[in-house]
N, C-alpha and C. Protein backbone atom coordinates (compact mmCIF):
# COMPACT_ATOMS: atom_id res chain seq x y z
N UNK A 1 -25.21 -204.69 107.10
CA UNK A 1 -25.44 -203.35 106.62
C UNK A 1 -24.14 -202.53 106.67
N UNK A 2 -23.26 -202.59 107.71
CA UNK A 2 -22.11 -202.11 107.60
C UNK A 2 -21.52 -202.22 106.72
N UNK A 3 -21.35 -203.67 106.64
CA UNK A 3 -20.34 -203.85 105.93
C UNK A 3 -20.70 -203.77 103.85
N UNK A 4 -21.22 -204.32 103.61
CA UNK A 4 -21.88 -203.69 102.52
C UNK A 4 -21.94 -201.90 102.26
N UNK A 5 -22.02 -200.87 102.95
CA UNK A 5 -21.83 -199.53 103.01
C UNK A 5 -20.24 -199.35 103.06
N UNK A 6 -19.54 -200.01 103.65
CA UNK A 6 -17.95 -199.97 103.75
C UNK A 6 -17.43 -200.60 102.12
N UNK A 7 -18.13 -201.77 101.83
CA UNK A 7 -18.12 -202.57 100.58
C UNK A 7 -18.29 -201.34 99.41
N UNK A 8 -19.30 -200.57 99.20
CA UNK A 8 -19.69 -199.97 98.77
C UNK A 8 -18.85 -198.85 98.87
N UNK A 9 -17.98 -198.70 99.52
CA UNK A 9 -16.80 -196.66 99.32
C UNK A 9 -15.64 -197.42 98.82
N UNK A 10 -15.17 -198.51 99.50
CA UNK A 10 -13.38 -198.88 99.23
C UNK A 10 -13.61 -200.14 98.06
N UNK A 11 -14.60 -200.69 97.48
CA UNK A 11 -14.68 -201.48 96.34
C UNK A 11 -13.60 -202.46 96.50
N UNK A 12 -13.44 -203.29 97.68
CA UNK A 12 -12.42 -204.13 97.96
C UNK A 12 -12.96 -204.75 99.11
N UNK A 13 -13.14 -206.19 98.89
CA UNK A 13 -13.60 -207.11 99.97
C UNK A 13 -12.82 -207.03 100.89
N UNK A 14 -11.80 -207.40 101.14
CA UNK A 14 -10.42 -207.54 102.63
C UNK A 14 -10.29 -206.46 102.83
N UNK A 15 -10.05 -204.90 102.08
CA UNK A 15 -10.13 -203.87 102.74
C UNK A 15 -12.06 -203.47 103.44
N UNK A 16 -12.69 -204.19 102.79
CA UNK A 16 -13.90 -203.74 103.38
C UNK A 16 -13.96 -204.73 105.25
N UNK A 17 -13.64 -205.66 104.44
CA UNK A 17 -13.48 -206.76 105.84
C UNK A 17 -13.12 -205.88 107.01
N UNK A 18 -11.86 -205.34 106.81
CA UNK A 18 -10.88 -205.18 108.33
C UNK A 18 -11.76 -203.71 108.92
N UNK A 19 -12.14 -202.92 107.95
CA UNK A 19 -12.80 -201.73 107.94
C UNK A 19 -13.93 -202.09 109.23
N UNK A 20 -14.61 -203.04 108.78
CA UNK A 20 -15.39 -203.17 109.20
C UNK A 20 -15.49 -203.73 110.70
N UNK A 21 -14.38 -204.71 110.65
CA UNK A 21 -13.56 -204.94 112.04
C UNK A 21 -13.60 -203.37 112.95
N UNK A 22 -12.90 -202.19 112.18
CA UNK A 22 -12.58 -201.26 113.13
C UNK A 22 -13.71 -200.30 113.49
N UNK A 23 -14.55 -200.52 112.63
CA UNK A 23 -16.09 -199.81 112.82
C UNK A 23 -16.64 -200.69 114.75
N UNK A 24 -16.75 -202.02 114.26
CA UNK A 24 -17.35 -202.73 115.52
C UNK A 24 -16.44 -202.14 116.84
N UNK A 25 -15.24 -202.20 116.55
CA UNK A 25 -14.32 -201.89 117.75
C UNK A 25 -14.31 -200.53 117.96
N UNK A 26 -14.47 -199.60 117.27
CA UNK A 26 -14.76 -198.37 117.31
C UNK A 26 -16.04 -198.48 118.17
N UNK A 27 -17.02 -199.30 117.93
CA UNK A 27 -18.79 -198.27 118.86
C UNK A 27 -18.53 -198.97 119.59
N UNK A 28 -17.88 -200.30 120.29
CA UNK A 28 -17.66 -201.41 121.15
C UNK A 28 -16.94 -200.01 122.58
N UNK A 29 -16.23 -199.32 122.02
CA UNK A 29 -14.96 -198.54 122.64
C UNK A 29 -15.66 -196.88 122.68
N UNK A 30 -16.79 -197.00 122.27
CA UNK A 30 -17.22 -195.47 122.19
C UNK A 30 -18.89 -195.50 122.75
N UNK A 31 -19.18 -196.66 123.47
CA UNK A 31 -20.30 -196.75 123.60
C UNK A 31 -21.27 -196.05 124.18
N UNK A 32 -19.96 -195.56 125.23
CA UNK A 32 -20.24 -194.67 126.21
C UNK A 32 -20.57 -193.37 125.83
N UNK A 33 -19.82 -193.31 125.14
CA UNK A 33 -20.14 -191.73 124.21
C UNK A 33 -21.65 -191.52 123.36
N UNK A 34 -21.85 -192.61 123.37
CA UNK A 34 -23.39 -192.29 122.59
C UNK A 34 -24.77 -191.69 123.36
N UNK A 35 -24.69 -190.19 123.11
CA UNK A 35 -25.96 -189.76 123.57
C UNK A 35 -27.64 -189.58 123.16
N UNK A 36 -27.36 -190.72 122.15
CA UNK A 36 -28.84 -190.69 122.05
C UNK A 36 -29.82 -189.84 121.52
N UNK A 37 -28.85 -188.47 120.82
CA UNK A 37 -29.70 -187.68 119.99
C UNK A 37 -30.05 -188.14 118.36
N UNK A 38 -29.50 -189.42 118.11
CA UNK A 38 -29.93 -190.29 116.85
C UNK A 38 -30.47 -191.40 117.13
N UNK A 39 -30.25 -192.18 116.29
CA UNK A 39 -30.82 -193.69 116.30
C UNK A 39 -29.18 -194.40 116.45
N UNK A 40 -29.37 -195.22 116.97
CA UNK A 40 -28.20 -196.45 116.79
C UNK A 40 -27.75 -196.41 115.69
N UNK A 41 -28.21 -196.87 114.76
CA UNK A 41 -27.98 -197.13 113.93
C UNK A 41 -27.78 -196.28 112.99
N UNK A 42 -28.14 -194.67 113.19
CA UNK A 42 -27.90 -193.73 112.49
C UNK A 42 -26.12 -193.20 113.06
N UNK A 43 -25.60 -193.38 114.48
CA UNK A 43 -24.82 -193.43 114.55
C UNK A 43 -23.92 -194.74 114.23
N UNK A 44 -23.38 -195.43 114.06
CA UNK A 44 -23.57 -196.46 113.61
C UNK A 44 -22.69 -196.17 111.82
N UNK A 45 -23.32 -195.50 111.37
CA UNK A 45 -23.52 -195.42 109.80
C UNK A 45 -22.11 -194.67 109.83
N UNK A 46 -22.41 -193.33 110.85
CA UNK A 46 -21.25 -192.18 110.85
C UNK A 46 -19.95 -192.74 111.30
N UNK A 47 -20.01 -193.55 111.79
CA UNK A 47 -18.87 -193.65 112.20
C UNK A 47 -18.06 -194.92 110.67
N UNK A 48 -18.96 -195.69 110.45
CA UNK A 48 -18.54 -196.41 109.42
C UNK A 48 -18.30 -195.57 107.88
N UNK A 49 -19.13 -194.24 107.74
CA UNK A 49 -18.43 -193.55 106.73
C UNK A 49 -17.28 -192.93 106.94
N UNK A 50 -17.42 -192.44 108.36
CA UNK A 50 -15.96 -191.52 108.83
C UNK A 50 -14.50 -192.81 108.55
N UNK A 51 -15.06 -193.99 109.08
CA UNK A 51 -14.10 -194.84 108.70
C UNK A 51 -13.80 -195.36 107.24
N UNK A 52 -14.46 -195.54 106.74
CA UNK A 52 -14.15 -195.52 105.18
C UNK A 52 -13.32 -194.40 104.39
N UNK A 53 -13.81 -193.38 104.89
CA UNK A 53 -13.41 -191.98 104.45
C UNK A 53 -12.00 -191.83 105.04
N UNK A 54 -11.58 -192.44 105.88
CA UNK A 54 -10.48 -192.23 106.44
C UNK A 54 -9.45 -193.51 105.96
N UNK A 55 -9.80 -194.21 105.73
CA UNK A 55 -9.16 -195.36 104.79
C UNK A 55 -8.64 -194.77 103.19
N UNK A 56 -9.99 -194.27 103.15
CA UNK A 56 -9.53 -194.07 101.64
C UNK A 56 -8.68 -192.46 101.23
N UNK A 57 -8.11 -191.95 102.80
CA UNK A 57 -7.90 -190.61 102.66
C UNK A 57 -6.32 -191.14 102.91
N UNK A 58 -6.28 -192.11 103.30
CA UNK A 58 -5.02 -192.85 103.85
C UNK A 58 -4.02 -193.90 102.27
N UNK A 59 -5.40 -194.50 101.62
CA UNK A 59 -5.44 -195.15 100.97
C UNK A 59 -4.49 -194.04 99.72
N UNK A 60 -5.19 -192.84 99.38
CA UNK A 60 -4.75 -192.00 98.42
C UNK A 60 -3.45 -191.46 98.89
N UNK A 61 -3.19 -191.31 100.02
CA UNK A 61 -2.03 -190.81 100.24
C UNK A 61 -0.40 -191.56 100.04
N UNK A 62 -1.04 -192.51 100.52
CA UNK A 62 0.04 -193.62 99.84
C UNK A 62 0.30 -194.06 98.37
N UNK A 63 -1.16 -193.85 97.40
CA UNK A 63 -0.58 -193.72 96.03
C UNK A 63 0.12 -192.26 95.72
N UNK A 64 -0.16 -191.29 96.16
CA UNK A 64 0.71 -190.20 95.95
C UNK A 64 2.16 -190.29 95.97
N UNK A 65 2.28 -190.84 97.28
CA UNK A 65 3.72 -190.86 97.94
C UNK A 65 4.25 -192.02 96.70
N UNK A 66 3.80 -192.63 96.40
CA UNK A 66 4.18 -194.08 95.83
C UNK A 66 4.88 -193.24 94.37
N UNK A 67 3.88 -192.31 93.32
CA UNK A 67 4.07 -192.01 92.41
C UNK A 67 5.44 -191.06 92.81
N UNK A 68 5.34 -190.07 93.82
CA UNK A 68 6.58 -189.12 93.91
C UNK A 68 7.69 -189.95 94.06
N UNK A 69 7.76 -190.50 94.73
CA UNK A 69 8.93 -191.35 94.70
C UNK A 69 9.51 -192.16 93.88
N UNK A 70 8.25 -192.75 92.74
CA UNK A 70 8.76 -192.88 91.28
C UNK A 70 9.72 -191.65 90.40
N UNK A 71 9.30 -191.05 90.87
CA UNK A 71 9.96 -190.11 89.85
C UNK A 71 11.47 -189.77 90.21
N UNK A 72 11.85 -190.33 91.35
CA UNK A 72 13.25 -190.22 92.10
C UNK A 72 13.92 -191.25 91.85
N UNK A 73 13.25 -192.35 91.25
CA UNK A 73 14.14 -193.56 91.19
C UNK A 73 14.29 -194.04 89.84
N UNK A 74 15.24 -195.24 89.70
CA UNK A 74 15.43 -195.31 88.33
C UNK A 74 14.58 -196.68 87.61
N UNK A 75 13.72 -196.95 88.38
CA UNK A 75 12.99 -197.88 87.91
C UNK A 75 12.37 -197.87 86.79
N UNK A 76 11.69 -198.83 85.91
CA UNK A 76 11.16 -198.42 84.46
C UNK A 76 9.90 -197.47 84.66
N UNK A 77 9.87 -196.38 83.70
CA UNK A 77 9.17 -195.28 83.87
C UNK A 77 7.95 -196.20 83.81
N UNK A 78 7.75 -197.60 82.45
CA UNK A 78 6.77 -197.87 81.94
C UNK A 78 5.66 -198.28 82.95
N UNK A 79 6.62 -198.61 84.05
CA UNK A 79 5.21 -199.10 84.83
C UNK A 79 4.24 -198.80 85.70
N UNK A 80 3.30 -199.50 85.61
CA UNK A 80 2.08 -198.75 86.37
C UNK A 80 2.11 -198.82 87.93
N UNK A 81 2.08 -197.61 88.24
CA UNK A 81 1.91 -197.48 89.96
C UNK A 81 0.67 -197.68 90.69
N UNK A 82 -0.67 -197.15 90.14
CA UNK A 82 -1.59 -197.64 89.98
C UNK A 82 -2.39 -198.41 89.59
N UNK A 83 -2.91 -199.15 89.84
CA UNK A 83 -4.20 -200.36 89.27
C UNK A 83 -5.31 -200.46 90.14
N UNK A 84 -6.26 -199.83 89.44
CA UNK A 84 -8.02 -199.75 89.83
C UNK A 84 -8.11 -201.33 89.04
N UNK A 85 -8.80 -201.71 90.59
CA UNK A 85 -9.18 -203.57 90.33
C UNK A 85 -10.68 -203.44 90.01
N UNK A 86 -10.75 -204.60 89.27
CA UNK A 86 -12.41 -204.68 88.71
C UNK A 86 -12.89 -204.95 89.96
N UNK A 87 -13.78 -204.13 90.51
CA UNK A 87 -14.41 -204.45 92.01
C UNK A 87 -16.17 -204.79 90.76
N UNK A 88 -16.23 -206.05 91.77
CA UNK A 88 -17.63 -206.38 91.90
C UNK A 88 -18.64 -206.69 93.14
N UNK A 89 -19.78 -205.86 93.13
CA UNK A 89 -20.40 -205.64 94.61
C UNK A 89 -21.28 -207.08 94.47
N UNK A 90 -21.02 -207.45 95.64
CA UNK A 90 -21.96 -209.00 95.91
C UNK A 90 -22.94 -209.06 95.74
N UNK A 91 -24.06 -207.81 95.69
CA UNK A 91 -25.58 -207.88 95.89
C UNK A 91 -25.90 -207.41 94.42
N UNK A 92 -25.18 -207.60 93.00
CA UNK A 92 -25.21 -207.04 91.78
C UNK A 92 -25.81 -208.53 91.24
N UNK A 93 -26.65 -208.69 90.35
CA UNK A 93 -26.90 -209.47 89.15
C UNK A 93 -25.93 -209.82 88.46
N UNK A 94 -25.49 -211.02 88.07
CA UNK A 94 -24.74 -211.27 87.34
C UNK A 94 -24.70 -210.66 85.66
N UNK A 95 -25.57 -210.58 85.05
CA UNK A 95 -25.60 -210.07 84.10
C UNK A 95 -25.74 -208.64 84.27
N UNK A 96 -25.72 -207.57 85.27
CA UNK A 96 -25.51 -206.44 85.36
C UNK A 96 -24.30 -205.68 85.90
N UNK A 97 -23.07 -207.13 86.20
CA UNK A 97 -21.99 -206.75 87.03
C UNK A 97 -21.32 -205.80 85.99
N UNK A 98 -21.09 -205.79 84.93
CA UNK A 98 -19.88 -204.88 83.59
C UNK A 98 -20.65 -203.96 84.21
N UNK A 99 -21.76 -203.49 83.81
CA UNK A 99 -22.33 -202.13 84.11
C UNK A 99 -22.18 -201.13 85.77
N UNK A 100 -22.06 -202.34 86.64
CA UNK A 100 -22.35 -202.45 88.16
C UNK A 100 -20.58 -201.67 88.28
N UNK A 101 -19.32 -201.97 87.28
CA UNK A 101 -18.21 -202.52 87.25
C UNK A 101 -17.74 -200.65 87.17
N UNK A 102 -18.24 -200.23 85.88
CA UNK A 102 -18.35 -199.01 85.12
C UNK A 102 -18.89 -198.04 86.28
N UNK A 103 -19.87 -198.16 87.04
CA UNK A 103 -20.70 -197.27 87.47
C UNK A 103 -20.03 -197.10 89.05
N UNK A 104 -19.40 -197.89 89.81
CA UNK A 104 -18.32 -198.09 90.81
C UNK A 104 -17.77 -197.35 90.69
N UNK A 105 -16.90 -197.17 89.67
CA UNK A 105 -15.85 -196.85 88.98
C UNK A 105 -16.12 -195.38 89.08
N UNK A 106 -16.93 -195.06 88.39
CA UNK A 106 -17.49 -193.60 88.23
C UNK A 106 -17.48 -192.72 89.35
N UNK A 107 -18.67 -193.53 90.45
CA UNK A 107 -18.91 -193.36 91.90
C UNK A 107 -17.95 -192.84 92.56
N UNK A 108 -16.77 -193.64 92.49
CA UNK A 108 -15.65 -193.41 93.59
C UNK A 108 -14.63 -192.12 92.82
N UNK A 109 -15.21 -191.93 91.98
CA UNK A 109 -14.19 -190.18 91.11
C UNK A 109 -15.12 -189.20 92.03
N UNK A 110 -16.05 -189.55 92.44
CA UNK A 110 -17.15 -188.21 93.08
C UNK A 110 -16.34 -188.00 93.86
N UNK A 111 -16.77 -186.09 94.34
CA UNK A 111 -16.20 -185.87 95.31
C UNK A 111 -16.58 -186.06 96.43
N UNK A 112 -15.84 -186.60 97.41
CA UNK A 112 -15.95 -187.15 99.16
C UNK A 112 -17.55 -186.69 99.42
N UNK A 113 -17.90 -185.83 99.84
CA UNK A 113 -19.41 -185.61 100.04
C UNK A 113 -20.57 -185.97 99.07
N UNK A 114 -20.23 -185.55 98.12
CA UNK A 114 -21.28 -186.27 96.71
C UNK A 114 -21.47 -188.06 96.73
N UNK A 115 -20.08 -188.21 97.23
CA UNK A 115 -20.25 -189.96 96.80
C UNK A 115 -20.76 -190.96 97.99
N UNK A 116 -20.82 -190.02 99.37
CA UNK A 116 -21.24 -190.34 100.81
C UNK A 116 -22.65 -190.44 100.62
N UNK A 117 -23.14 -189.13 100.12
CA UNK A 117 -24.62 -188.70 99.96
C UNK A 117 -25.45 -189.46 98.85
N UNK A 118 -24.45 -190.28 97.77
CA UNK A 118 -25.23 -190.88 96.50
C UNK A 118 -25.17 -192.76 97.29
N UNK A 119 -23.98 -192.98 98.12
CA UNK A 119 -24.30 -194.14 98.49
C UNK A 119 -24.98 -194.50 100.21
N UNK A 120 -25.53 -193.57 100.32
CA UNK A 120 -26.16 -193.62 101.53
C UNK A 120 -27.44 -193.66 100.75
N UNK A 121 -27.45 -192.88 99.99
CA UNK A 121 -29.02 -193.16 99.51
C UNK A 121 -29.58 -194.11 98.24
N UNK A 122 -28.90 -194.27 97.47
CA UNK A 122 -28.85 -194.91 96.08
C UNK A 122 -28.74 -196.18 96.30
N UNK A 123 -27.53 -196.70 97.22
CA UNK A 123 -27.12 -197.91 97.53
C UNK A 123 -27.68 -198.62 98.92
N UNK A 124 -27.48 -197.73 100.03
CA UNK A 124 -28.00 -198.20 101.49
C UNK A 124 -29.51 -197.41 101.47
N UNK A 125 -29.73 -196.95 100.22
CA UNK A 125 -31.77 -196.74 100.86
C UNK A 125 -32.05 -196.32 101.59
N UNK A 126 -31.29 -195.12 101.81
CA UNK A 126 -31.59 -194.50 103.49
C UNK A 126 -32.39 -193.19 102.92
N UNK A 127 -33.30 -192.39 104.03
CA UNK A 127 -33.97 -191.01 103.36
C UNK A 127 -32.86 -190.02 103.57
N UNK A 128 -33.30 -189.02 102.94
CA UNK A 128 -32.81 -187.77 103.04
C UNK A 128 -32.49 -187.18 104.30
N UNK A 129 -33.50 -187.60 104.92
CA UNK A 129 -33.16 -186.96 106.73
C UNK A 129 -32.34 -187.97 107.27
N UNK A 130 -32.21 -189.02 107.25
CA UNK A 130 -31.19 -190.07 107.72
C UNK A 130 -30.02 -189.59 107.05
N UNK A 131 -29.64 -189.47 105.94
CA UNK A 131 -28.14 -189.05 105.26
C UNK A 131 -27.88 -187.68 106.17
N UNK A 132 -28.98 -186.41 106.36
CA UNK A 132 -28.58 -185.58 107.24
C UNK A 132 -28.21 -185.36 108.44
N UNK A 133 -29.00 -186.46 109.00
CA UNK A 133 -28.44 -186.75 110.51
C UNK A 133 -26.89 -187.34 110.22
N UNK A 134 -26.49 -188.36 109.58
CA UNK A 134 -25.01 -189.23 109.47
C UNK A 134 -24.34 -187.66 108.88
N UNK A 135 -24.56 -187.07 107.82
CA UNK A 135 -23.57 -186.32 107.49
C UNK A 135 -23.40 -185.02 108.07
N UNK A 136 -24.17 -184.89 109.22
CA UNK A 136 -24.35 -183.64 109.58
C UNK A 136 -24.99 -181.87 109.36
N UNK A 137 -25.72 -182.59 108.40
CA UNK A 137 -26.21 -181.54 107.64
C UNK A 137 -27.17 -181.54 107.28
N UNK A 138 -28.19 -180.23 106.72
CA UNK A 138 -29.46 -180.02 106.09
C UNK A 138 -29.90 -181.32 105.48
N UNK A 139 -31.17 -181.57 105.38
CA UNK A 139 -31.90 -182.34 104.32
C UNK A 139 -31.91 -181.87 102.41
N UNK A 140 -31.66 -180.38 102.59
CA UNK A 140 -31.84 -179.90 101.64
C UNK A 140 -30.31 -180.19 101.15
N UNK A 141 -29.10 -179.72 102.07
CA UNK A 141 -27.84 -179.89 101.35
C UNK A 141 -27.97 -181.34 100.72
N UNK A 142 -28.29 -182.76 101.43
CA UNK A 142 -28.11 -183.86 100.73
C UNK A 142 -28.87 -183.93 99.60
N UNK A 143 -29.69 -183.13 99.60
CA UNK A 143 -30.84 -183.22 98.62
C UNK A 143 -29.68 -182.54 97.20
N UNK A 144 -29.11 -181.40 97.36
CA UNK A 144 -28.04 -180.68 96.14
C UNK A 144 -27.11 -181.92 96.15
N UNK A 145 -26.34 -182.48 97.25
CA UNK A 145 -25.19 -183.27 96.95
C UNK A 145 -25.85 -184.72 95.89
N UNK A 146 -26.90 -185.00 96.23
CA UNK A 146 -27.70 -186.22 95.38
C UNK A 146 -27.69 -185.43 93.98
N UNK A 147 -27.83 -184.61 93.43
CA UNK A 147 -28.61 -183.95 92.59
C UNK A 147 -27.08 -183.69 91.69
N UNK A 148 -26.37 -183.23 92.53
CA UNK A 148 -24.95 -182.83 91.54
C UNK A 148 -23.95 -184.52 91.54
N UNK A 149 -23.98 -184.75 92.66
CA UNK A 149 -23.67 -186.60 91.79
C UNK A 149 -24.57 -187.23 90.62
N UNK A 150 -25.40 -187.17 91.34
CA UNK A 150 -26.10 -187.40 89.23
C UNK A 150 -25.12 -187.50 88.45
N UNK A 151 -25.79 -185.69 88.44
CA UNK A 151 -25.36 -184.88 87.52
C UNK A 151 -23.64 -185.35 86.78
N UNK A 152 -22.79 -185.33 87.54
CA UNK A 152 -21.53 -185.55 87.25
C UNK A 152 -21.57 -187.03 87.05
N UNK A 153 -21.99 -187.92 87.29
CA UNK A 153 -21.81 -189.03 86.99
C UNK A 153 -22.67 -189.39 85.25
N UNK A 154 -23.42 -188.84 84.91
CA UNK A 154 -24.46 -188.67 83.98
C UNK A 154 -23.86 -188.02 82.79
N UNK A 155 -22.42 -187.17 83.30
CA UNK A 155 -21.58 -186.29 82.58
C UNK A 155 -20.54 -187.37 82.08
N UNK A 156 -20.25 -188.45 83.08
CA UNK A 156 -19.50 -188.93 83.22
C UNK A 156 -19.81 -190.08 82.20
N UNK A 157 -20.53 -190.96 81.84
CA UNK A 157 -21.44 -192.00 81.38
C UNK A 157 -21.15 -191.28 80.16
N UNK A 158 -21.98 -189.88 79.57
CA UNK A 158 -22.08 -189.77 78.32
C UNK A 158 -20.55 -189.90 77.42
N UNK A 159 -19.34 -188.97 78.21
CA UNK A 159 -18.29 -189.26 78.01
C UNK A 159 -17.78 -190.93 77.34
């Protein structure tokens, strides 16, 4: 379950892998800290989004830095600094992966809270009050953050 939810934000098997490594070593090292006002496993979740989220906050920062520093050097302008890899999720149909491929794709343009709240629930099947307990917030806020990922992704599709 972790790891599939980690699978599911960074769209990269070996980065989901090690992620997932630091999730276990993370509650292994924080065990103590758990007071028991959730479920296990609802903590559990938070800490594996906080870690994803922090990968991929790490992840972007280094394409930034990567592009500024293009622009300082004399290397060929032509080339690409970026490359979004065809991520395909393991638990997809084969004949639904192009679509599975597109819709990833989409997913990960949401913004940080929208795309927490659409794959906690869309993808890991969790309720509304479970996404509120992990994200810290109302039932009703996840309920708007579900509702405006749609929305933008739906914007996004017709495009």
């Amino acid at each position: 379950m972790v790891y599939n939810l980690i699978l599911s934000f960074l769209q990269n098997t070996e980065d989901a892998e090690d992620v997932t490594q630091e999730v276990f070593i993370e509650v292994f090292r924080s065990l103590n800290k758990f007071k028991g006002n959730s479920t296990i496993s609802t903590w559990i979740y938070r800490i594996s989004v906080n870690k994803s989220l922090d990968f991929l906050r790490k992840k972007n920062r280094k394409k930034r830095f990567a592009f500024i520093n293009s622009l300082f050097t004399n290397e060929d302008k032509n080339q690409e600094i970026i490359q979004v890899a065809n991520f395909e999720h393991p638990g997809v149909l084969l004949e639904q992966k192009e679509n599975a491929i597109i819709l990833f794709k989409l997913i990960d343009e949401l913004k940080e809270n929208q795309k927490t709240a659409f794959i906690l629930f869309h993808i890991e099947e969790l309720s509304q009050k479970e996404i509120a307990e992990i994200m810290g917030i109302s039932s009703k806020a996840v309920e708007l953050l579900i509702r405006r990922a749609k929305l933008k992704l739906k914007e996004k599709i017709e495009k």
